[in-house]
N, C-alpha and C. Protein backbone atom coordinates (compact mmCIF):
# COMPACT_ATOMS: atom_id res chain seq x y z
N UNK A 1 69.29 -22.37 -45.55
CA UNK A 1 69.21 -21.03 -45.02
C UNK A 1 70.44 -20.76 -44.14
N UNK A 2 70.98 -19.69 -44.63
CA UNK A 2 72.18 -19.23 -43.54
C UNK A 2 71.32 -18.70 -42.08
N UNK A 3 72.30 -19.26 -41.06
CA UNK A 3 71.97 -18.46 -39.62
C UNK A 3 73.53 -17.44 -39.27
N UNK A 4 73.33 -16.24 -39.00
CA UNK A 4 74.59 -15.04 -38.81
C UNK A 4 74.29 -15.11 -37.39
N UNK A 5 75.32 -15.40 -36.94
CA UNK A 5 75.76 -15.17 -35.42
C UNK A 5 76.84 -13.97 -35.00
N UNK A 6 76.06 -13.31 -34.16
CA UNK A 6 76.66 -11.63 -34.20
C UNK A 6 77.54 -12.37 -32.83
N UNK A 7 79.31 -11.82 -33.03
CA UNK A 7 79.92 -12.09 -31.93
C UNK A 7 80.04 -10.96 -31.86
N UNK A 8 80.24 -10.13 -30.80
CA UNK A 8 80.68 -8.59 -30.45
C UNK A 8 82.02 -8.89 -29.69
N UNK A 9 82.60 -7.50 -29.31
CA UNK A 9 83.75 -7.70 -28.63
C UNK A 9 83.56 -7.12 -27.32
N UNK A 10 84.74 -6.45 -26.88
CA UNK A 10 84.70 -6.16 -25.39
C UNK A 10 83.50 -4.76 -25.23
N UNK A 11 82.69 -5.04 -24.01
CA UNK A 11 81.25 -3.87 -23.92
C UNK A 11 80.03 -4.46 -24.84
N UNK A 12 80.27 -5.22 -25.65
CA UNK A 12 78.87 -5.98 -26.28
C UNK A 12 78.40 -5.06 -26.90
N UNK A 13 79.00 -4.25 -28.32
CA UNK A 13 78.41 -3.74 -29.40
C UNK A 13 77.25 -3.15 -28.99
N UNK A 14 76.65 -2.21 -28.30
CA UNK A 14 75.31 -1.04 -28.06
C UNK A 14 74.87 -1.07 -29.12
N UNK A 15 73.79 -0.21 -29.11
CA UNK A 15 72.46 0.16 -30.02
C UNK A 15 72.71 0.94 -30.49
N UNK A 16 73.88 1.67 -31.36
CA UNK A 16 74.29 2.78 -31.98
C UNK A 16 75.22 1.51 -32.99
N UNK A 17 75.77 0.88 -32.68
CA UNK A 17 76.66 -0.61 -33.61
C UNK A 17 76.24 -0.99 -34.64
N UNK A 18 77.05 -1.21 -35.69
CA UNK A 18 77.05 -1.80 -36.42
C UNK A 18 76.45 -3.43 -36.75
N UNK A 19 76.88 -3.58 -35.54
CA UNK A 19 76.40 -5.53 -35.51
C UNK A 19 74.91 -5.25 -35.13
N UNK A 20 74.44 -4.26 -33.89
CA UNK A 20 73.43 -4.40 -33.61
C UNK A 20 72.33 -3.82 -34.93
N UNK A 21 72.66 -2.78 -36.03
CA UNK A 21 71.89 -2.67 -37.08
C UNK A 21 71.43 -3.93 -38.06
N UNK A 22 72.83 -4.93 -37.87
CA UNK A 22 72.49 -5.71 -38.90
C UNK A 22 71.39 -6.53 -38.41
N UNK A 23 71.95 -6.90 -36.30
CA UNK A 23 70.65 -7.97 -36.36
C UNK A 23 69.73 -7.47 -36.10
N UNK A 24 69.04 -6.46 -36.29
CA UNK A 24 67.49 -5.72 -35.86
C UNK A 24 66.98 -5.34 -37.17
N UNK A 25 67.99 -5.50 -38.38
CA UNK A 25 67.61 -5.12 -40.16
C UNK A 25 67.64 -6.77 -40.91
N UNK A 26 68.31 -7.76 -40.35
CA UNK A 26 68.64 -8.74 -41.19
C UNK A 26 67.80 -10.10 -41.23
N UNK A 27 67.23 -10.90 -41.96
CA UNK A 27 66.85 -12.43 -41.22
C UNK A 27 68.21 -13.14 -40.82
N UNK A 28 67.45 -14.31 -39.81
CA UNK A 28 68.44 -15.26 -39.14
C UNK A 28 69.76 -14.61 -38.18
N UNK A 29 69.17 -13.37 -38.04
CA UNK A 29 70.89 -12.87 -37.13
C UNK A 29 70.26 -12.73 -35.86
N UNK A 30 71.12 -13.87 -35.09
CA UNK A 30 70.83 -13.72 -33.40
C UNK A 30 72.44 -12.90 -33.00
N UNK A 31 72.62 -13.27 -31.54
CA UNK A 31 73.81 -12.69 -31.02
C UNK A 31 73.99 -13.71 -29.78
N UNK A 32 75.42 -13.69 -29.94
CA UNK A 32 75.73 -14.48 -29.03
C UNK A 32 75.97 -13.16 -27.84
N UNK A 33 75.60 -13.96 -26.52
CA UNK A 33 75.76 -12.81 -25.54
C UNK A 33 76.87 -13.62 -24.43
N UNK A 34 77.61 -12.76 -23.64
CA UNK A 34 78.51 -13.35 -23.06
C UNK A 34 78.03 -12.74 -21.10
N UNK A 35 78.45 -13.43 -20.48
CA UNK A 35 78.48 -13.30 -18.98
C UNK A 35 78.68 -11.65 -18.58
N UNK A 36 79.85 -11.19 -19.14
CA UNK A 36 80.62 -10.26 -18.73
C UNK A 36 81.14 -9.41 -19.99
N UNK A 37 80.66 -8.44 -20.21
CA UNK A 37 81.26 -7.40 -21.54
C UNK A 37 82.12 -7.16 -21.21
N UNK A 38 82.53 -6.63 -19.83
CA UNK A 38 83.67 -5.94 -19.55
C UNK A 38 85.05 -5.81 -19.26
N UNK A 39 84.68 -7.32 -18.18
CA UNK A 39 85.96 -7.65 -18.30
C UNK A 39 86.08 -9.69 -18.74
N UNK A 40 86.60 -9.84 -19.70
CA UNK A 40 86.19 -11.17 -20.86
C UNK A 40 87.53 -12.08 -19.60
N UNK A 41 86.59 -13.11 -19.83
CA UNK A 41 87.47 -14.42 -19.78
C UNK A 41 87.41 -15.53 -21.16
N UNK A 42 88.68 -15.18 -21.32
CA UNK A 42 88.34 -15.84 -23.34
C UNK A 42 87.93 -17.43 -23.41
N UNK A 43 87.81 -17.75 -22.44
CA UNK A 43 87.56 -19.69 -21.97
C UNK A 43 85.72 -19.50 -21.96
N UNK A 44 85.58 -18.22 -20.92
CA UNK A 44 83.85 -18.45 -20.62
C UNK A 44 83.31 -17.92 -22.40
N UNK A 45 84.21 -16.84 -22.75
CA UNK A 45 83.33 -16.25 -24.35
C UNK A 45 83.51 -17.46 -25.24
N UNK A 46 84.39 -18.32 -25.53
CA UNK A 46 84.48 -19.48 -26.51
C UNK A 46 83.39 -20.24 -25.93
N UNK A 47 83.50 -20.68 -24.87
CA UNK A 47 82.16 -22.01 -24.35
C UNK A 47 80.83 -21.03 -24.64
N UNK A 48 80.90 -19.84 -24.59
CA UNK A 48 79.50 -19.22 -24.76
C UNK A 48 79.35 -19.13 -26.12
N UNK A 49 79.96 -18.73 -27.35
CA UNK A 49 80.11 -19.10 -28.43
C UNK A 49 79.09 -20.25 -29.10
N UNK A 50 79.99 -21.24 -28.39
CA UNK A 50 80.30 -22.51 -28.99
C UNK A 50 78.33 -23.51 -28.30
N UNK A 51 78.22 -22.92 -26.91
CA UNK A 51 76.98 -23.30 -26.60
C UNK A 51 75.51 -22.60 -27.42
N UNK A 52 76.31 -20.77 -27.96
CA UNK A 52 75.05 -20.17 -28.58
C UNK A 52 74.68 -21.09 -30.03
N UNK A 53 76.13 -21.76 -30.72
CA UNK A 53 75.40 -22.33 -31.99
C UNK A 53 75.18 -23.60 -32.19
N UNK A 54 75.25 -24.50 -30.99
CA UNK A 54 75.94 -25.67 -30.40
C UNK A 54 74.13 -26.37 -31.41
N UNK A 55 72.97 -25.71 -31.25
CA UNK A 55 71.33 -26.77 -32.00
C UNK A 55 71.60 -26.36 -33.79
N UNK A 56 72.64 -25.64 -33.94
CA UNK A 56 72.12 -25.36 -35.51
C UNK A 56 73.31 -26.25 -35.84
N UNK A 57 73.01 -26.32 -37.60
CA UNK A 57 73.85 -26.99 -38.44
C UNK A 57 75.13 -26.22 -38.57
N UNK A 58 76.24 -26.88 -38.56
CA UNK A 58 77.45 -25.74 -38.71
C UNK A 58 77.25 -25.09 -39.99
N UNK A 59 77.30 -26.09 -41.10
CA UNK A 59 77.45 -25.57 -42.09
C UNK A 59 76.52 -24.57 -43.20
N UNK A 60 75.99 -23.78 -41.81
CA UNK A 60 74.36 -23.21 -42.05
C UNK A 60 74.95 -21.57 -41.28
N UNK A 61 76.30 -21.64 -40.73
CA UNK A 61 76.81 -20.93 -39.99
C UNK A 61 77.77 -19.44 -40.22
N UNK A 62 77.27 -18.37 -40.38
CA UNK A 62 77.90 -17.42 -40.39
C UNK A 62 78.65 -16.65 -38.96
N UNK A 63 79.77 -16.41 -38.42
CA UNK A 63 79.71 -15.58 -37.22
C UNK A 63 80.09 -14.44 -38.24
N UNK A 64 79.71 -13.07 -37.53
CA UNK A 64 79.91 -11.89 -37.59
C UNK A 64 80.73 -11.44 -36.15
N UNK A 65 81.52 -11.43 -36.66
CA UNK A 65 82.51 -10.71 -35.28
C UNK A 65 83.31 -9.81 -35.27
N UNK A 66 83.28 -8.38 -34.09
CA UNK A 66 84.20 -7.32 -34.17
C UNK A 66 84.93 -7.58 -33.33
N UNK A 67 86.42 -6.92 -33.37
CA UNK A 67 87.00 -6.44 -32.07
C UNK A 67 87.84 -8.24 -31.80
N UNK A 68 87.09 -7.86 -30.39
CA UNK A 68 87.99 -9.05 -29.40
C UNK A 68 86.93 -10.29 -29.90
N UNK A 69 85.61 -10.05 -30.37
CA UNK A 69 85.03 -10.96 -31.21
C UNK A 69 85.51 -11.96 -32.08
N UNK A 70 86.45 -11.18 -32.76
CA UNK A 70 87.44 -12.01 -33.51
C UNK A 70 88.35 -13.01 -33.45
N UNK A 71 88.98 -12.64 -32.09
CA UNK A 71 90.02 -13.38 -31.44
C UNK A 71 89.14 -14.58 -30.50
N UNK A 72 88.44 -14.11 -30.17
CA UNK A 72 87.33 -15.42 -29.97
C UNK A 72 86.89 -16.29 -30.77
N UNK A 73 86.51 -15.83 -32.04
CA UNK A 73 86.30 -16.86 -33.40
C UNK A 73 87.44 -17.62 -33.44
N UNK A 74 88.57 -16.97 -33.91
CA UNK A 74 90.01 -17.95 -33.86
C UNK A 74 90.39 -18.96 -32.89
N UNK A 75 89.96 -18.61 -31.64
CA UNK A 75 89.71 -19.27 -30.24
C UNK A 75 89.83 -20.42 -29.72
N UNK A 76 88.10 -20.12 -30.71
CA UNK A 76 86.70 -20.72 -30.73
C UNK A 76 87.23 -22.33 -31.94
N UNK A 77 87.75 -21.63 -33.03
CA UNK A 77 88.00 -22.58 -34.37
C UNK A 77 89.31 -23.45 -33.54
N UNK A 78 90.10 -22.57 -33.22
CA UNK A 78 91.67 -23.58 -33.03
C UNK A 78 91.05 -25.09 -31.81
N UNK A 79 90.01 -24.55 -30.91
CA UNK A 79 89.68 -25.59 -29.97
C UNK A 79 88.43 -26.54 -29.88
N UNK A 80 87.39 -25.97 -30.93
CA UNK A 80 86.40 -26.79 -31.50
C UNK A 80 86.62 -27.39 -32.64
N UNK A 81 87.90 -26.90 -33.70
CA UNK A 81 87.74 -28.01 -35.02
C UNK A 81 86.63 -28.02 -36.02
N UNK A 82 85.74 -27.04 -35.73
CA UNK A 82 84.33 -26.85 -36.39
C UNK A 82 84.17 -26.58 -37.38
N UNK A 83 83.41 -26.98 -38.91
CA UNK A 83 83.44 -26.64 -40.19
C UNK A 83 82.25 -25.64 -40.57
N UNK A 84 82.61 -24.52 -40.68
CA UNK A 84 81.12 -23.92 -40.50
C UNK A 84 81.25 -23.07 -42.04
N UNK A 85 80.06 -22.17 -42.35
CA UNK A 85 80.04 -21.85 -43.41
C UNK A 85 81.08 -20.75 -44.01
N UNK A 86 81.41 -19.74 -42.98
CA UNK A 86 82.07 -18.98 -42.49
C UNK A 86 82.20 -17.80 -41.99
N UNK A 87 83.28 -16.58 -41.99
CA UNK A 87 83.24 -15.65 -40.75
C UNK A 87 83.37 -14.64 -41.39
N UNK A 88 83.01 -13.41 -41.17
CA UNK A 88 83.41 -12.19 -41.23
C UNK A 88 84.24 -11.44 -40.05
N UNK A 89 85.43 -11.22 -39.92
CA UNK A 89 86.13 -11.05 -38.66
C UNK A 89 86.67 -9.18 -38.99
N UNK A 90 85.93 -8.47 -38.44
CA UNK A 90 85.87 -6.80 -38.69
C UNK A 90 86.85 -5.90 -37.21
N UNK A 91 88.15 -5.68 -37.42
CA UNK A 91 89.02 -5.20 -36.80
C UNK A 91 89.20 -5.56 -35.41
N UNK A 92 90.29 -7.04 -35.62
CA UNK A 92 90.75 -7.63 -34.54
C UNK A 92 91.78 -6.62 -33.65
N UNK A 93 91.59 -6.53 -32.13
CA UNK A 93 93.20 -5.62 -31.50
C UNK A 93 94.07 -6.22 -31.60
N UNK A 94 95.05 -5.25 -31.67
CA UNK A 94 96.69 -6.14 -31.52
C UNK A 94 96.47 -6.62 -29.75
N UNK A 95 96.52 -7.90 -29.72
CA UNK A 95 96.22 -8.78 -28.51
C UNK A 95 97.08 -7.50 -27.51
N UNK A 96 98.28 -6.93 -27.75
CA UNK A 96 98.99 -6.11 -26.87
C UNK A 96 98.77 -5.29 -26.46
N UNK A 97 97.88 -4.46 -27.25
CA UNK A 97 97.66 -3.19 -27.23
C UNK A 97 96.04 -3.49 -26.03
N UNK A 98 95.51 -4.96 -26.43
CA UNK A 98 93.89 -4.59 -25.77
C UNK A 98 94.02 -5.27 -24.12
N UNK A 99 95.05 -6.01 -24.27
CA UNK A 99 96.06 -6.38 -22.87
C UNK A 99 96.28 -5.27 -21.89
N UNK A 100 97.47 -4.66 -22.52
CA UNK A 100 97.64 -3.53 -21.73
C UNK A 100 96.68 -2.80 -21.55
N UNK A 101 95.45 -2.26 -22.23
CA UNK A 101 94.17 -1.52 -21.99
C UNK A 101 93.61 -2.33 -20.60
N UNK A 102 93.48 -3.29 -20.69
CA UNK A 102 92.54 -4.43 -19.68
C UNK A 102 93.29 -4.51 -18.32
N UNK A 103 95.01 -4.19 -18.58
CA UNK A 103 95.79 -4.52 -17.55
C UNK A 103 95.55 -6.23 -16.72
N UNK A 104 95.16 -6.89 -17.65
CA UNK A 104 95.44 -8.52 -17.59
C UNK A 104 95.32 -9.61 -18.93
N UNK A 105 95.65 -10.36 -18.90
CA UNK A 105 96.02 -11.23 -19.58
C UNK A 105 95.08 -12.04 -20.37
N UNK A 106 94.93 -11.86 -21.07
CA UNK A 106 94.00 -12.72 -22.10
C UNK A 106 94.11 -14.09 -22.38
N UNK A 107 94.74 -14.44 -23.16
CA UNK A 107 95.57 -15.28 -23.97
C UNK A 107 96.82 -16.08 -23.61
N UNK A 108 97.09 -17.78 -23.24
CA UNK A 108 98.13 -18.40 -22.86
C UNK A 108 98.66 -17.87 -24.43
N UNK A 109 98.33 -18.51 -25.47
CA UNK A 109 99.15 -17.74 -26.82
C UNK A 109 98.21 -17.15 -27.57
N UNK A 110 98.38 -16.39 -28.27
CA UNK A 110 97.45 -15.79 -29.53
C UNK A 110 96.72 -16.91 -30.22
N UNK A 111 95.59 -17.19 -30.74
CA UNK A 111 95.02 -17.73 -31.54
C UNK A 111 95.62 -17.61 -33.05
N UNK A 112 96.82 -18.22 -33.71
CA UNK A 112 97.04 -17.96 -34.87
C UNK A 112 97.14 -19.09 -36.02
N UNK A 113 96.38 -20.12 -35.76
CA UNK A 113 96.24 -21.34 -36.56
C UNK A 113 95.48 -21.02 -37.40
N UNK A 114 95.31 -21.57 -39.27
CA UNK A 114 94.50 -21.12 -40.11
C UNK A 114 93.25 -21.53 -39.76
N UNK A 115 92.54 -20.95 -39.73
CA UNK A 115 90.89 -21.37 -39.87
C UNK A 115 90.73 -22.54 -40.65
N UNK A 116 89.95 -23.32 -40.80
CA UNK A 116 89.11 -24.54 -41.47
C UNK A 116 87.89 -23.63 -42.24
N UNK A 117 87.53 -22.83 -42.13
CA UNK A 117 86.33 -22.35 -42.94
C UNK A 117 86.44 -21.08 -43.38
N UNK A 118 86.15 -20.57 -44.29
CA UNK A 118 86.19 -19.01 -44.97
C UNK A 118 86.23 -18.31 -44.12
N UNK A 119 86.97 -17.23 -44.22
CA UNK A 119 87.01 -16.01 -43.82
C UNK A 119 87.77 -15.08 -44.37
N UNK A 120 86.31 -13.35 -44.19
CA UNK A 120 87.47 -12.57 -44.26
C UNK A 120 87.09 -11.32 -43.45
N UNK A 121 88.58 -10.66 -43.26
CA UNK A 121 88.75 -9.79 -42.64
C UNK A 121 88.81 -8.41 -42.70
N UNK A 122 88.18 -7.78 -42.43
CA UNK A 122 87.76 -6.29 -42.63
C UNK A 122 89.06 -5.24 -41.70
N UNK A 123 89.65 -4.63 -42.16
CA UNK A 123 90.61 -3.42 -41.27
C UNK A 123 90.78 -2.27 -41.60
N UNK A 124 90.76 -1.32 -41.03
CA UNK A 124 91.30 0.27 -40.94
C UNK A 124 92.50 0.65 -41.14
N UNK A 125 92.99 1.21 -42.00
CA UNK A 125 94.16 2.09 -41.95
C UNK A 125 94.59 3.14 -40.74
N UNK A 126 93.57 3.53 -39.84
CA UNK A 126 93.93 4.19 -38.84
C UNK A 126 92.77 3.90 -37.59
N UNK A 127 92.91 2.10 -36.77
CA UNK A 127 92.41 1.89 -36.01
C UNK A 127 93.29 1.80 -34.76
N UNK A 128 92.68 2.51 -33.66
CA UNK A 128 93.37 3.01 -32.55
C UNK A 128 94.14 1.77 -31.85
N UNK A 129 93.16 0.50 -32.09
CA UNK A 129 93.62 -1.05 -31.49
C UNK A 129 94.38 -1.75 -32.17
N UNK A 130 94.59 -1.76 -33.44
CA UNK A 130 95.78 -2.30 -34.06
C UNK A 130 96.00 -1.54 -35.68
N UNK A 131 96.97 -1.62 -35.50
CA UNK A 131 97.90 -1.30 -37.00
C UNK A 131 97.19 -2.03 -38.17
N UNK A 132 97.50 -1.26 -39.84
CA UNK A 132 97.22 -2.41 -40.91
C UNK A 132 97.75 -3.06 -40.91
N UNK A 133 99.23 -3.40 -40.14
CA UNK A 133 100.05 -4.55 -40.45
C UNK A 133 100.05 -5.67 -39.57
N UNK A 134 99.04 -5.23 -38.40
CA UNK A 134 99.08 -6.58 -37.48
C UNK A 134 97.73 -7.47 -38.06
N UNK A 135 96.99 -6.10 -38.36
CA UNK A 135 95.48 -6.69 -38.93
C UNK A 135 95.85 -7.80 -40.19
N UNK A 136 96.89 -7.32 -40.95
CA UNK A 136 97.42 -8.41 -42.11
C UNK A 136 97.92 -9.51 -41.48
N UNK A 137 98.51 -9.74 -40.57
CA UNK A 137 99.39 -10.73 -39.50
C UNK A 137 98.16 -11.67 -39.41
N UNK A 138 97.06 -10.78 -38.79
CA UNK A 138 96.28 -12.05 -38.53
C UNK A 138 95.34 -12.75 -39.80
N UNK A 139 95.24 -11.62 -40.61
CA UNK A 139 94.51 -12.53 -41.91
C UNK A 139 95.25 -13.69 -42.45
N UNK A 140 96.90 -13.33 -42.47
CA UNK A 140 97.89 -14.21 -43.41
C UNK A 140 97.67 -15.76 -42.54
N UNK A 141 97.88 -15.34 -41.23
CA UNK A 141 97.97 -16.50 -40.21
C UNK A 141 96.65 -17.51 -40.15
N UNK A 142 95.47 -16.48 -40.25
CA UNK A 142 93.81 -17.42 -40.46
C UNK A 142 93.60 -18.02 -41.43
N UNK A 143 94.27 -17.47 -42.81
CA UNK A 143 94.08 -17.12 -44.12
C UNK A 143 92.55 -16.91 -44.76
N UNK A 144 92.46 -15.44 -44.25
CA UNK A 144 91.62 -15.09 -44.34
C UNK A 144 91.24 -13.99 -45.41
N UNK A 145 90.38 -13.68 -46.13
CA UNK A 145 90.67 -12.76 -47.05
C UNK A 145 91.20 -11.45 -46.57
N UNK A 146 91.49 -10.43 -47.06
CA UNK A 146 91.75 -9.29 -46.24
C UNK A 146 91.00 -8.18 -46.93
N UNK A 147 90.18 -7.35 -46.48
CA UNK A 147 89.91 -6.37 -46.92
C UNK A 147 89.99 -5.13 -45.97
N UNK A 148 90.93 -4.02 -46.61
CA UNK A 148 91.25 -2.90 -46.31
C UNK A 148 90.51 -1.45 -47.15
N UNK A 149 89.25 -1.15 -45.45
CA UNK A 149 88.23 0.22 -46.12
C UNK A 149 88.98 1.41 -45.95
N UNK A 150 90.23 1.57 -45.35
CA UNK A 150 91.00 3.03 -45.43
C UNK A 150 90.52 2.97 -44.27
N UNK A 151 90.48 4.85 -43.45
CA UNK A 151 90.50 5.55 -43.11
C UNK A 151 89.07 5.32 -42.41
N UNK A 152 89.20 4.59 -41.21
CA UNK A 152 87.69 3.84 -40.57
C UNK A 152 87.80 3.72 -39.03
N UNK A 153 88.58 4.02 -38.37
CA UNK A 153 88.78 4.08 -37.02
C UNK A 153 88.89 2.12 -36.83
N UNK A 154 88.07 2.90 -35.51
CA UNK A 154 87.86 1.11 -35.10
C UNK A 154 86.74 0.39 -35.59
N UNK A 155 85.99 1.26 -36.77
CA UNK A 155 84.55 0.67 -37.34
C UNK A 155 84.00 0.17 -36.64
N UNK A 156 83.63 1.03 -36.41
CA UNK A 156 82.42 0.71 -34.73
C UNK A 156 81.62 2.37 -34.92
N UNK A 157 80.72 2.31 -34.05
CA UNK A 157 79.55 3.60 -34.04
C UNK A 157 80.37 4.73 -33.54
N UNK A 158 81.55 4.67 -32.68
CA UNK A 158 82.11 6.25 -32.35
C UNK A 158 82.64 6.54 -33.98
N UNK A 159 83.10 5.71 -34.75
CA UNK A 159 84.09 6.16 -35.85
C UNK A 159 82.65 6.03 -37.07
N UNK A 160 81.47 6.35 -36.61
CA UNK A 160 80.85 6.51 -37.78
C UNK A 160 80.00 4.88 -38.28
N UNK A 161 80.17 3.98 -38.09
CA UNK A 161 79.40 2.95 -38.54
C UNK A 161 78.62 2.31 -37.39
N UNK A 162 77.47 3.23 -37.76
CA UNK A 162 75.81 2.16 -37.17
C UNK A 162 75.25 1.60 -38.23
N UNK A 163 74.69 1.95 -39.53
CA UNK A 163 74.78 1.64 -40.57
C UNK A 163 75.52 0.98 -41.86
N UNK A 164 75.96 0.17 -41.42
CA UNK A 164 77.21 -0.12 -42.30
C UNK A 164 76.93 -1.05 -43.30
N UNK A 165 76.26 -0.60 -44.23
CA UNK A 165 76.27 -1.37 -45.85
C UNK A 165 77.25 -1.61 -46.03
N UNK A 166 78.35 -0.99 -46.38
CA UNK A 166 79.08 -1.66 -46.96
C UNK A 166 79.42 -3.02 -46.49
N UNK A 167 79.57 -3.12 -45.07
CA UNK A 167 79.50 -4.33 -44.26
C UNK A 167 78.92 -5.84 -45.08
N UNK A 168 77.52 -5.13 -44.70
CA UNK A 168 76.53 -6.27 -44.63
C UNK A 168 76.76 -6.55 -46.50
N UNK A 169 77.33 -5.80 -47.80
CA UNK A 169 77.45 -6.32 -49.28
C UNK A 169 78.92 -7.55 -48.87
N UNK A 170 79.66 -7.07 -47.93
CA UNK A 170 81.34 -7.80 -48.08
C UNK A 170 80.28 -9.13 -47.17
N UNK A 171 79.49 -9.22 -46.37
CA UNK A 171 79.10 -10.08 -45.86
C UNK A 171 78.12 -11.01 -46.56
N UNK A 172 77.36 -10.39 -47.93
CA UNK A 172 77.36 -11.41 -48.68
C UNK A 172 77.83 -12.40 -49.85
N UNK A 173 79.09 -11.86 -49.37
CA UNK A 173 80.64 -13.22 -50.32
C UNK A 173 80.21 -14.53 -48.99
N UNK A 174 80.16 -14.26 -48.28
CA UNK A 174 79.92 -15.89 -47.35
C UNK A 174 78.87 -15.97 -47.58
N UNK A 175 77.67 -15.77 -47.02
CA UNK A 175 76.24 -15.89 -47.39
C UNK A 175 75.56 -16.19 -48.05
């Protein structure tokens, strides 16, 4: 049996979200919850991560992650080494762009080592947090699949996805 672990990003995905439809519609989808939505320390969200799936089997392991979610999965993989089943990683920020938003520092370097386990990556043609071409940067670098839905904002509930089938069909290529 697969277990889906909902990572959210910065603010923790609300009740209008996408992540939150899947885990209140899906079996086996918990959520990892972090200390602080607001303002992230990427050390406390990886150990929180890594403690939410720390009793299950990895290889039983889906994360679902948006946003800064993502960059936590990569994080999470470059410093645990973990073989898990794999990820769905749905519109990472350009680390620069969500920096300067935060006005502090995230990241000693970007997370850009390939993943050890499947993944793929979902991006927008016109998301306010990063470009299609950084969103490709980071698939090439994870090697992650890439999938590009057009014209989707930040695919999240302001740009229209609380509901997001299409999501949850690309989410069963891992599953």
């Amino acid at each position: 049996m697969t277990n889906y672990f909902i990572v959210p990003g910065l603010g923790g995905s609300g009740t209008g979200h996408w992540q939150t439809y899947f885990e209140n519609t899906q079996e086996n989808f918990r959520r990892v919850t972090q200390k602080d939505w607001d303002s992230p320390l990427i050390s406390e969200w990886v150990e929180e991560l890594d403690n939410a799936i720390a009793e299950f089997d990895s290889e039983t392991l889906v994360l679902v992650a948006h946003s800064l979610g993502c960059l936590t999965v990569a994080e999470w993989a470059n410093k645990y080494k973990r073989k898990i089943k794999g990820a769905m990683l749905v519109a990472p920020p350009d680390i620069n762009v969500l920096e300067n938003h935060l006005n502090k520092k995230l990241f000693e370097r970007l997370p850009t080592a390939k993943l050890n386990f499947k993944s793929i990556l979902v991006a927008s043609t016109n998301d306010p947090w990063a470009s299609i071409d950084r969103a490709k940067q980071y698939a090439e670098a994870w090697g992650s699949d890439f999938v590009n839905i057009g014209n989707a904002g930040h695919i999240n509930n302001l740009s229209g996805y609380g509901e997001w089938n299409e999501g949850l069909e690309i989410l069963k290529i891992l599953g």
